[in-house]
N, C-alpha and C. Protein backbone atom coordinates (compact mmCIF):
# COMPACT_ATOMS: atom_id res chain seq x y z
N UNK A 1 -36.58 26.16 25.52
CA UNK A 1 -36.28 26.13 26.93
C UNK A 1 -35.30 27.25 27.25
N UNK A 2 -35.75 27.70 28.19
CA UNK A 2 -34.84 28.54 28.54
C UNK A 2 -33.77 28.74 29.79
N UNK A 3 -32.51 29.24 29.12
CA UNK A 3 -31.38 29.27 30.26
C UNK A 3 -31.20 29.34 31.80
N UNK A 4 -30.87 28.12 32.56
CA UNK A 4 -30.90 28.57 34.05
C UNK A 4 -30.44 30.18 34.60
N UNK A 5 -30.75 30.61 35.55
CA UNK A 5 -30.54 31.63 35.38
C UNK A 5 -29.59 31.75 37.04
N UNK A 6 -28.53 32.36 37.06
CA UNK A 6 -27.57 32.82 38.04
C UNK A 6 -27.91 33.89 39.07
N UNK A 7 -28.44 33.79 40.06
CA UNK A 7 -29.05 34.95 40.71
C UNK A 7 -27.72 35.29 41.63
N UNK A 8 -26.90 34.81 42.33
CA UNK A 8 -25.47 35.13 42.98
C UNK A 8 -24.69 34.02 43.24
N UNK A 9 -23.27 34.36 43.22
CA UNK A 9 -22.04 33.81 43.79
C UNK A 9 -21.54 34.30 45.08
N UNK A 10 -21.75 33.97 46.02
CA UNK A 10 -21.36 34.42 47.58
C UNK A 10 -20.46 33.17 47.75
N UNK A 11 -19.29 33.88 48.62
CA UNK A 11 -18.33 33.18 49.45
C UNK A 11 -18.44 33.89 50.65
N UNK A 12 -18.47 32.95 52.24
CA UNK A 12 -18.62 32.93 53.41
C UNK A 12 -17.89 34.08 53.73
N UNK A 13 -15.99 33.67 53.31
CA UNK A 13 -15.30 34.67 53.45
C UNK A 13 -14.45 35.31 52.28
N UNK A 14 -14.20 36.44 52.13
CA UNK A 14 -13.80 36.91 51.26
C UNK A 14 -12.37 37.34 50.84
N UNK A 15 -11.72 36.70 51.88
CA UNK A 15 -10.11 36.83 52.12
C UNK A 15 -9.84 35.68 52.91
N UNK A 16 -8.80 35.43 52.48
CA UNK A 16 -8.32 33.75 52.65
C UNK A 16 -6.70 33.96 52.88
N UNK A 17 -5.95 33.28 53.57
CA UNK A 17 -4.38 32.45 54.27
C UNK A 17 -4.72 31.45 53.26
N UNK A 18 -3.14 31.67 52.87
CA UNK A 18 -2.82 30.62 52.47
C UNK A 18 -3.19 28.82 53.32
N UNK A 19 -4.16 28.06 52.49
CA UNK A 19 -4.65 26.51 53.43
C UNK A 19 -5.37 26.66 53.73
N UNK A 20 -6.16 27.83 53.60
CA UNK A 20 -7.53 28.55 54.64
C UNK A 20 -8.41 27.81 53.48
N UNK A 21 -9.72 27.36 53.61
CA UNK A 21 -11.25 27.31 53.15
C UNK A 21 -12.40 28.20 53.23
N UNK A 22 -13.14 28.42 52.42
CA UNK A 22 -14.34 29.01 52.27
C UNK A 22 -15.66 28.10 51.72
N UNK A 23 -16.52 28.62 51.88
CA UNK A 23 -17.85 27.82 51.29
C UNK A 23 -18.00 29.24 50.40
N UNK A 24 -18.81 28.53 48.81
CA UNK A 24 -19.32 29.22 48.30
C UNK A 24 -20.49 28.29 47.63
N UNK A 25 -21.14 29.68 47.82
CA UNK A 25 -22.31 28.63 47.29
C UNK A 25 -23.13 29.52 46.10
N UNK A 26 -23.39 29.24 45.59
CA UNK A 26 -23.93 29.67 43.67
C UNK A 26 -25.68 29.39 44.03
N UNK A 27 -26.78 30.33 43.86
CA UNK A 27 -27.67 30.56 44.18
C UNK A 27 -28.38 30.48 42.40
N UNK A 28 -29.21 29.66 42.07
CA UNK A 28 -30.02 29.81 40.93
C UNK A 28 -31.25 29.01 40.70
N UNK A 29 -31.61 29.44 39.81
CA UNK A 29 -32.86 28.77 39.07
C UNK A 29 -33.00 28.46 38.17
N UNK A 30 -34.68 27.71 37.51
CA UNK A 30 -34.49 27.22 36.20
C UNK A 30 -35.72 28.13 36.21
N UNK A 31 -35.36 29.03 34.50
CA UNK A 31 -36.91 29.77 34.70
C UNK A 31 -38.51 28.86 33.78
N UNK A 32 -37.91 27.69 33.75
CA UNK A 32 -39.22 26.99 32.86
C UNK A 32 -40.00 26.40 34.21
N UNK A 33 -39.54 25.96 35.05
CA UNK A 33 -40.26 25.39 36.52
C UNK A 33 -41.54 25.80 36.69
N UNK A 34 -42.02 25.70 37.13
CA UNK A 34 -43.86 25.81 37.39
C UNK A 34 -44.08 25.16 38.56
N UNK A 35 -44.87 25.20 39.28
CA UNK A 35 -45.69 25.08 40.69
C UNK A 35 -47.04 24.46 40.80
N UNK A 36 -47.18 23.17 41.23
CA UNK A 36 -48.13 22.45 41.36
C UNK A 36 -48.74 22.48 42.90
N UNK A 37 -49.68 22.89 42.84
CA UNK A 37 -50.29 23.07 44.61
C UNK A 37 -51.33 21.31 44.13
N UNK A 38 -50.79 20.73 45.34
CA UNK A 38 -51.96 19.69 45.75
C UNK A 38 -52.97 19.90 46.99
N UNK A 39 -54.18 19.19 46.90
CA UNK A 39 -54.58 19.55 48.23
C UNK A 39 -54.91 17.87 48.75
N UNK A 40 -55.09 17.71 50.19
CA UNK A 40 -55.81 16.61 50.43
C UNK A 40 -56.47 16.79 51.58
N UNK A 41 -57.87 15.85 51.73
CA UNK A 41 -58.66 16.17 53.16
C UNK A 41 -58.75 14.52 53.47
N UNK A 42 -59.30 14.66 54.71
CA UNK A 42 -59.51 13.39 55.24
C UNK A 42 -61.08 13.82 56.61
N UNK A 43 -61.83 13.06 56.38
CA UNK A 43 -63.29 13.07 57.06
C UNK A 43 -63.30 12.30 57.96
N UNK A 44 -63.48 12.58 59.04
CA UNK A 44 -63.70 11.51 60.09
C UNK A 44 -65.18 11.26 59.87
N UNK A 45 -66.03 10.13 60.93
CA UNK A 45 -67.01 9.41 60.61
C UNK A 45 -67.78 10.39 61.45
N UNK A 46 -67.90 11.80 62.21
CA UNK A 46 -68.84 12.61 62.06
C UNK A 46 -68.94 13.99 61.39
N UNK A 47 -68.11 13.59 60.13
CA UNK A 47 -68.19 14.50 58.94
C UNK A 47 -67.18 15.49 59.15
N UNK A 48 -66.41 15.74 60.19
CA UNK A 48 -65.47 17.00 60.68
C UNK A 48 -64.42 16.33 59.24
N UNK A 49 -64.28 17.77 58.23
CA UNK A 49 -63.24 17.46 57.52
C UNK A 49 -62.18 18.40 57.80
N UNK A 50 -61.15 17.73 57.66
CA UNK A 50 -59.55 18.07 57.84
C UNK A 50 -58.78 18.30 56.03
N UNK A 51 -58.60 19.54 55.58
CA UNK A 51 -57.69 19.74 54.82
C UNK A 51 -56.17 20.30 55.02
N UNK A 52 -55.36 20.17 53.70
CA UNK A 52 -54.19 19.93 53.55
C UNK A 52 -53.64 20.48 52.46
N UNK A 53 -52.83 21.45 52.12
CA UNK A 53 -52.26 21.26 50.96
C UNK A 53 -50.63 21.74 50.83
N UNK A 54 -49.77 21.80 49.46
CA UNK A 54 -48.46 21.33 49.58
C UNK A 54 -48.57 21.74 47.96
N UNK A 55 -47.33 22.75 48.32
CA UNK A 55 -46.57 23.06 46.52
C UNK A 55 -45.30 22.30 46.23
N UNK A 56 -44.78 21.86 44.91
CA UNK A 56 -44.21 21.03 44.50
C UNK A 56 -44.26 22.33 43.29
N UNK A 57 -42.22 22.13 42.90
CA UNK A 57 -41.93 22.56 42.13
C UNK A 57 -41.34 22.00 40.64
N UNK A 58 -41.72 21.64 39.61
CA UNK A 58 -41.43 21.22 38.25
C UNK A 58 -40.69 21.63 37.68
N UNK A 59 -39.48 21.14 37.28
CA UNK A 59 -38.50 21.98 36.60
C UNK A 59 -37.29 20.99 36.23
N UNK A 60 -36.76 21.59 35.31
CA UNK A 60 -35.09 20.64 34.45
C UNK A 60 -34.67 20.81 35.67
N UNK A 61 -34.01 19.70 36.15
CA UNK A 61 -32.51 19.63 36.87
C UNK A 61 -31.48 20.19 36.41
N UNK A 62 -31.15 20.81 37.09
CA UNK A 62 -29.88 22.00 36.89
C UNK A 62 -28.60 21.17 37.46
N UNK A 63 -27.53 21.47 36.97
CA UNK A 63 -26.39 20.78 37.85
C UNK A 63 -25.28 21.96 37.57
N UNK A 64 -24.39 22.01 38.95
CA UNK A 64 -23.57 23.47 39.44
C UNK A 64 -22.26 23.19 39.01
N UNK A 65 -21.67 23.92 38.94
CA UNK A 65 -20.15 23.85 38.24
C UNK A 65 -19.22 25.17 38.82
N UNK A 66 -18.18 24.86 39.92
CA UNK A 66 -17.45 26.45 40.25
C UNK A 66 -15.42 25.45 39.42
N UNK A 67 -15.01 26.77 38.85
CA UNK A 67 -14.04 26.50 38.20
C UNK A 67 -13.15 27.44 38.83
N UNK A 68 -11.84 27.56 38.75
CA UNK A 68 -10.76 28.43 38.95
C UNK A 68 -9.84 28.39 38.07
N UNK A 69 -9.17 29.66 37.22
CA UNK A 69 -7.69 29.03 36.99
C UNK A 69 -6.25 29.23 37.23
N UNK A 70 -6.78 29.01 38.84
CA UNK A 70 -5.10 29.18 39.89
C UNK A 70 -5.50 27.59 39.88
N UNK A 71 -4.18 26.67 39.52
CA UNK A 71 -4.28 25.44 39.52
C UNK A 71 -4.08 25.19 41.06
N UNK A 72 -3.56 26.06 42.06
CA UNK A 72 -3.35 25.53 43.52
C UNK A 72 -4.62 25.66 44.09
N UNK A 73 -6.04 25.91 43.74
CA UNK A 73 -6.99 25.97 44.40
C UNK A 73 -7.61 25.12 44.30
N UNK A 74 -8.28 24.10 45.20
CA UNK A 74 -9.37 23.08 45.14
C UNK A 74 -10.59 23.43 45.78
N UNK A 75 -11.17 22.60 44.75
CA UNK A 75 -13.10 23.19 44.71
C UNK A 75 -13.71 21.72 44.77
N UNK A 76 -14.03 21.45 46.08
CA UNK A 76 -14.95 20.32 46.44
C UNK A 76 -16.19 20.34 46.58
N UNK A 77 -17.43 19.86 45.25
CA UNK A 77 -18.67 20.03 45.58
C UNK A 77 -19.01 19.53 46.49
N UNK A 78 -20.44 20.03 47.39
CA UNK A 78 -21.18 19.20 48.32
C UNK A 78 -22.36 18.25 47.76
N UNK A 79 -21.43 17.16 48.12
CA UNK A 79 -22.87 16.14 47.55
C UNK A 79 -24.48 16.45 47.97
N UNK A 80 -23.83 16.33 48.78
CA UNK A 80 -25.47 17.07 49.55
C UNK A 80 -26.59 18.18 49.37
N UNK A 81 -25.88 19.40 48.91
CA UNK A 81 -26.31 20.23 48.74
C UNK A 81 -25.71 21.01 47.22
N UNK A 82 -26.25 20.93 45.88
CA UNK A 82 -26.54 21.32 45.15
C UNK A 82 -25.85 23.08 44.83
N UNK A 83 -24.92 23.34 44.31
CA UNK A 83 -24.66 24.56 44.43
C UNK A 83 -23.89 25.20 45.63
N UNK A 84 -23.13 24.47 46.24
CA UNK A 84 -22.49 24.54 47.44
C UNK A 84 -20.74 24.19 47.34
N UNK A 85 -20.02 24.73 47.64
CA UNK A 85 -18.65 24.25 47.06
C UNK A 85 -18.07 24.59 48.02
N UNK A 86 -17.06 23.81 48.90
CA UNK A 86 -15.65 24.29 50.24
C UNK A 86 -14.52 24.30 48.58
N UNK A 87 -13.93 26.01 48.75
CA UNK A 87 -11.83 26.29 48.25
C UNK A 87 -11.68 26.83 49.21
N UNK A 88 -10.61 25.59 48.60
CA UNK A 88 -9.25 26.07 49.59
C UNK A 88 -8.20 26.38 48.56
N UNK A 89 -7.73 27.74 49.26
CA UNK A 89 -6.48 28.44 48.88
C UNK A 89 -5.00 27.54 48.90
């Protein structure tokens, strides 16, 4: 298996006051993932068929990690969103 891979580290802003916050958010992938296309149709009762389809991506769950070591900085993940972090200075 191979290593998630780090495509960027962006922060919103790049200069910070002291108490000030930023979002940063860590952008990556897993390169073993693969892509499943489904399709589906549905026929009405004078044969008019209706298709559908939808990719779905397969892959290890990755989980994000931002560290600092200025002990006055806090790094609050977003539950929500995966790779997403508010520091504050």
């Amino acid at each position: 298996m191979a290593a998630p891979i780090i495509r960027s580290i962006t922060a919103a802003k790049s200069t910070l006051q002291p108490g000030e916050s930023t979002l940063v958010t860590v952008d990556a992938f897993d390169p073993d993932a693969r892509t499943v296309t489904l399709s589906g149709a549905v026929t009405d009762a004078g044969g008019t068929v209706s298709t559908v389809s939808t990719t779905l991506t397969v892959g290890d769950p990755i989980s994000y990690e931002l560290t600092s070591s200025d002990p006055a900085v806090t790094i609050v993940a977003d539950p929500q969103m995966p790779g997403r972090f508010t520091v504050t200075v």
